[in-house]
Protein backbone atom coordinates (compact mmCIF):
# COMPACT_ATOMS: atom_id res chain seq x y z
CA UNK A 1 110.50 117.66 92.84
CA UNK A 2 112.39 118.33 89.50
CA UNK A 3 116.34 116.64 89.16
CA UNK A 4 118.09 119.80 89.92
CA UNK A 5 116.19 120.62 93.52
CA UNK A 6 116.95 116.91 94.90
CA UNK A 7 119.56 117.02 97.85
CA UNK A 8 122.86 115.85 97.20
CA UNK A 9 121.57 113.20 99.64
CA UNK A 10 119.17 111.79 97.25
CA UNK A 11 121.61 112.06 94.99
CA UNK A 12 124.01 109.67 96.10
CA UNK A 13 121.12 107.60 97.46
CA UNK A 14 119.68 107.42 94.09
CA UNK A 15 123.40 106.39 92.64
CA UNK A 16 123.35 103.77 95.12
CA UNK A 17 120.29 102.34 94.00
CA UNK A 18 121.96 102.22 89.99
CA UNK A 19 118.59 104.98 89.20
CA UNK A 20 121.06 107.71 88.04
CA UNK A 21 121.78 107.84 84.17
CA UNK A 22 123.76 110.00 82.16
CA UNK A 23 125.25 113.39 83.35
CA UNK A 24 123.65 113.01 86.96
CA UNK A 25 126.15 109.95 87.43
CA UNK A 26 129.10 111.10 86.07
CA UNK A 27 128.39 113.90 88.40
CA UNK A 28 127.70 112.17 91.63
CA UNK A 29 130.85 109.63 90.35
CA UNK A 30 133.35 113.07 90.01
CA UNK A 31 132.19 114.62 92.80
CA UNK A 32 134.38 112.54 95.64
CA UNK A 33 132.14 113.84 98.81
CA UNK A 34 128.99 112.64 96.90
CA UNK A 35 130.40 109.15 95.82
CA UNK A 36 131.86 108.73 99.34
CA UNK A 37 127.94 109.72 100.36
CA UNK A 38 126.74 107.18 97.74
CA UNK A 39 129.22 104.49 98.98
CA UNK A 40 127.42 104.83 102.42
CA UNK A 41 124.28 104.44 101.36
CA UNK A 42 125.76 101.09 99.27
CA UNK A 43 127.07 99.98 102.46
CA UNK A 44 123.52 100.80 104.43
CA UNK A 45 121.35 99.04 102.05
CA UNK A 46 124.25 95.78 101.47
CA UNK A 47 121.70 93.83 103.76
CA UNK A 48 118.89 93.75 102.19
CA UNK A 49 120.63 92.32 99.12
CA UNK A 50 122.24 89.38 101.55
CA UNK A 51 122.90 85.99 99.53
CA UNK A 52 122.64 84.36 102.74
CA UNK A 53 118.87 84.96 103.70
CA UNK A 54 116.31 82.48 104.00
CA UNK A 55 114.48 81.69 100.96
CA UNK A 56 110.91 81.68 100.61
CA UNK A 57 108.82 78.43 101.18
CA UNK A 58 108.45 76.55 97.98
CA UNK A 59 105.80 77.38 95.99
CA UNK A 60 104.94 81.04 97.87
CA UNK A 61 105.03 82.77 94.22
CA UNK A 62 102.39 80.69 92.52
CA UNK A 63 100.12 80.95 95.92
CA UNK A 64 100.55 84.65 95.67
CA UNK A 65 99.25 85.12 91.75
CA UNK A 66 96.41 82.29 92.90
CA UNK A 67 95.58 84.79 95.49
CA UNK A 68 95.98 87.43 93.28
CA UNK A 69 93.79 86.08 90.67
CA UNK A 70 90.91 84.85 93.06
CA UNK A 71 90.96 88.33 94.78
CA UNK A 72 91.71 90.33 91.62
CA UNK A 73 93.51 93.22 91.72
CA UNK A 74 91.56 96.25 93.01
CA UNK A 75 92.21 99.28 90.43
CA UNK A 76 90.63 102.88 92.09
CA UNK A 77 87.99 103.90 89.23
CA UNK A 78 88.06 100.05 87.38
CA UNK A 79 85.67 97.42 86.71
CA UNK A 80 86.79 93.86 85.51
CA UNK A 81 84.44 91.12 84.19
CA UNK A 82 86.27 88.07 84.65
CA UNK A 83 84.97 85.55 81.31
CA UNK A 84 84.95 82.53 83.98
CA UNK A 85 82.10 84.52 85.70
CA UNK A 86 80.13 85.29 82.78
CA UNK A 87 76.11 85.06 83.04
CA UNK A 88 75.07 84.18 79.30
CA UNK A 89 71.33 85.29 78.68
CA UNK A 90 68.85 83.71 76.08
CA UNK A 91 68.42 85.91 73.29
CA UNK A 92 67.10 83.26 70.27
CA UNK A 93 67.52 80.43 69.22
CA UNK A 94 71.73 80.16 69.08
CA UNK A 95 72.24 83.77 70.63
CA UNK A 96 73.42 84.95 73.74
CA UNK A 97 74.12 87.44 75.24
CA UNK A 98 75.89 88.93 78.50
CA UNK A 99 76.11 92.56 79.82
CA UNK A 100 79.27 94.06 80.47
CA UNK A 101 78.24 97.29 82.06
CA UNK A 102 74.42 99.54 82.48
CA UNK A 103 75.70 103.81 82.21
CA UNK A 104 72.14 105.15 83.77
CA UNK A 105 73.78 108.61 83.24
CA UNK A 106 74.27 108.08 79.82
CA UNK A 107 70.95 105.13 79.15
CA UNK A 108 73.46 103.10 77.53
CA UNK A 109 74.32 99.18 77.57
CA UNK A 110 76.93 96.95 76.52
CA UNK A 111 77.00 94.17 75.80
CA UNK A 112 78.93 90.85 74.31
CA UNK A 113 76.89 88.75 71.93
CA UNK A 114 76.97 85.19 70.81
CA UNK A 115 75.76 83.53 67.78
CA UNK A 116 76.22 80.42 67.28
CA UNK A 117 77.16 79.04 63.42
CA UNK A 118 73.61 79.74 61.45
CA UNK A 119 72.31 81.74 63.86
CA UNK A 120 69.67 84.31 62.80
CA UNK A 121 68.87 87.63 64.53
CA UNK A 122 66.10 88.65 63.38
CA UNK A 123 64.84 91.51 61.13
CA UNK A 124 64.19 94.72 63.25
CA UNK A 125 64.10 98.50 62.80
CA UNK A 126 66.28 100.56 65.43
CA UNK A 127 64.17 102.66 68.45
CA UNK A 128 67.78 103.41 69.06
CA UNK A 129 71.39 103.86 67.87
CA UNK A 130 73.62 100.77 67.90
CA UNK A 131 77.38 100.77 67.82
CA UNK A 132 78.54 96.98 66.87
CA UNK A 133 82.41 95.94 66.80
CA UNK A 134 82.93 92.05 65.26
CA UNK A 135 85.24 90.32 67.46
CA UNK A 136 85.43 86.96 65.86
CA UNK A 137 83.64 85.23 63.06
CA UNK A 138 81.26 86.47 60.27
CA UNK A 139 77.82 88.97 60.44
CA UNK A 140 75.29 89.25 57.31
CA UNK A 141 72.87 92.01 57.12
CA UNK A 142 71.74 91.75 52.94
CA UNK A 143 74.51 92.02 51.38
CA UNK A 144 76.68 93.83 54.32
CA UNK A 145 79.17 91.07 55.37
CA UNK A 146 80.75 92.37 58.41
CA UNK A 147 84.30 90.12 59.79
CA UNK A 148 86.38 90.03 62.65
CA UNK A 149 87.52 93.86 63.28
CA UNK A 150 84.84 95.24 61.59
CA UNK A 151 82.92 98.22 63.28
CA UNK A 152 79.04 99.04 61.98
CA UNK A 153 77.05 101.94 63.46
CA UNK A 154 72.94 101.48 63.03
CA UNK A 155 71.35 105.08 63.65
CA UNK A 156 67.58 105.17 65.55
CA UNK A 157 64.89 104.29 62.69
CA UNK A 158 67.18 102.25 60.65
CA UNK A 159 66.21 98.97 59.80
CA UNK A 160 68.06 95.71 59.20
CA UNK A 161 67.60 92.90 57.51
CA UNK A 162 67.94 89.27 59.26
CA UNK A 163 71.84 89.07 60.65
CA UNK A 164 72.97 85.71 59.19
CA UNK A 165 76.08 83.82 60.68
CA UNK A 166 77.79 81.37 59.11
CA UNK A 167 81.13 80.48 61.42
CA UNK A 168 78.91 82.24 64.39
CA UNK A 169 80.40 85.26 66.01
CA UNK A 170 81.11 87.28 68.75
CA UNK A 171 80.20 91.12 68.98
CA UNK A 172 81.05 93.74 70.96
CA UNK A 173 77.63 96.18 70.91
CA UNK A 174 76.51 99.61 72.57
CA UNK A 175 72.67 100.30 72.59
CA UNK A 176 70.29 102.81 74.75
CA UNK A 177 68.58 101.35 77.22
């Protein structure tokens, strides 16, 4: 419902509530039958803003973000991968690796992907494209030296040379399935 079709009720109600800015309070403020009507609605919802009401139990706000956190919050059309949950795989020697999500519809997976410092992945051609995004640390393909931020896009039928790491890293990467 646009600002102009609102009843003066909602108005004065919305006045009340200090959700009126600009013109629309100056209004309601000049117009004595709608502050009287916003003055009601003051006096209506006074209670629930009473000084005098029992506090909570000490200690209910941190017991509702535990609950909160254990249960996670439920978001229609989400998926969360909590990090404290995460299954690491074996890759190679000092790489790991843990999948974030399988798209059947469109045969892709993604992944995160550990090296440890030293860590070599070995030399491979692509059956497949590859998206990679460095999170932290340092990649070496040759002479490609990929950091922190950087994105690198491997098409099906390329081939790379061993991936080096010398501070280890962490990669965000899309490949077919």
């Amino acid at each position: 419902m646009s600002k102009d079709q609102r009843s003066a009720s909602s108005l004065a109600a919305e006045h009340a509530l200090g959700l009126l800015r600009g013109g629309e309070r100056v209004a309601v403020e000049a117009d004595a039958d709608l502050r009287r009507e916003a003055e009601a609605w003051q006096a209506r919802l006074a209670p629930l803003d009473d000084a005098t009401a029992e506090s909570p139990p000490p200690g209910l706000f941190e017991k509702t973000l535990e609950r909160i956190d254990r249960e996670g919050v439920a978001l229609p059309g989400t998926t969360t991968r909590r990090a404290a949950d995460a299954e690491w795989q074996h890759h190679d020697d000092g790489i790991t690796y843990r999948v974030l999500k399988v798209d059947e519809r469109l045969q892709r997976r993604t992944l995160l992907v550990k090296m440890q410092p030293g860590a070599v992945l070995k030399s491979h051609i692509h059956s497949f494209e590859e998206e990679c995004l460095v999170i932290e640390g340092d990649l070496r393909y040759g002479d490609l030296v990929l950091r922190a931020g950087d994105y690198h896009h491997a098409m099906a039928s390329a081939h790379h040379a061993d991936g080096v790491t010398t501070s280890g890293c962490l990669l965000h990467v899309v490949i077919a399935i």
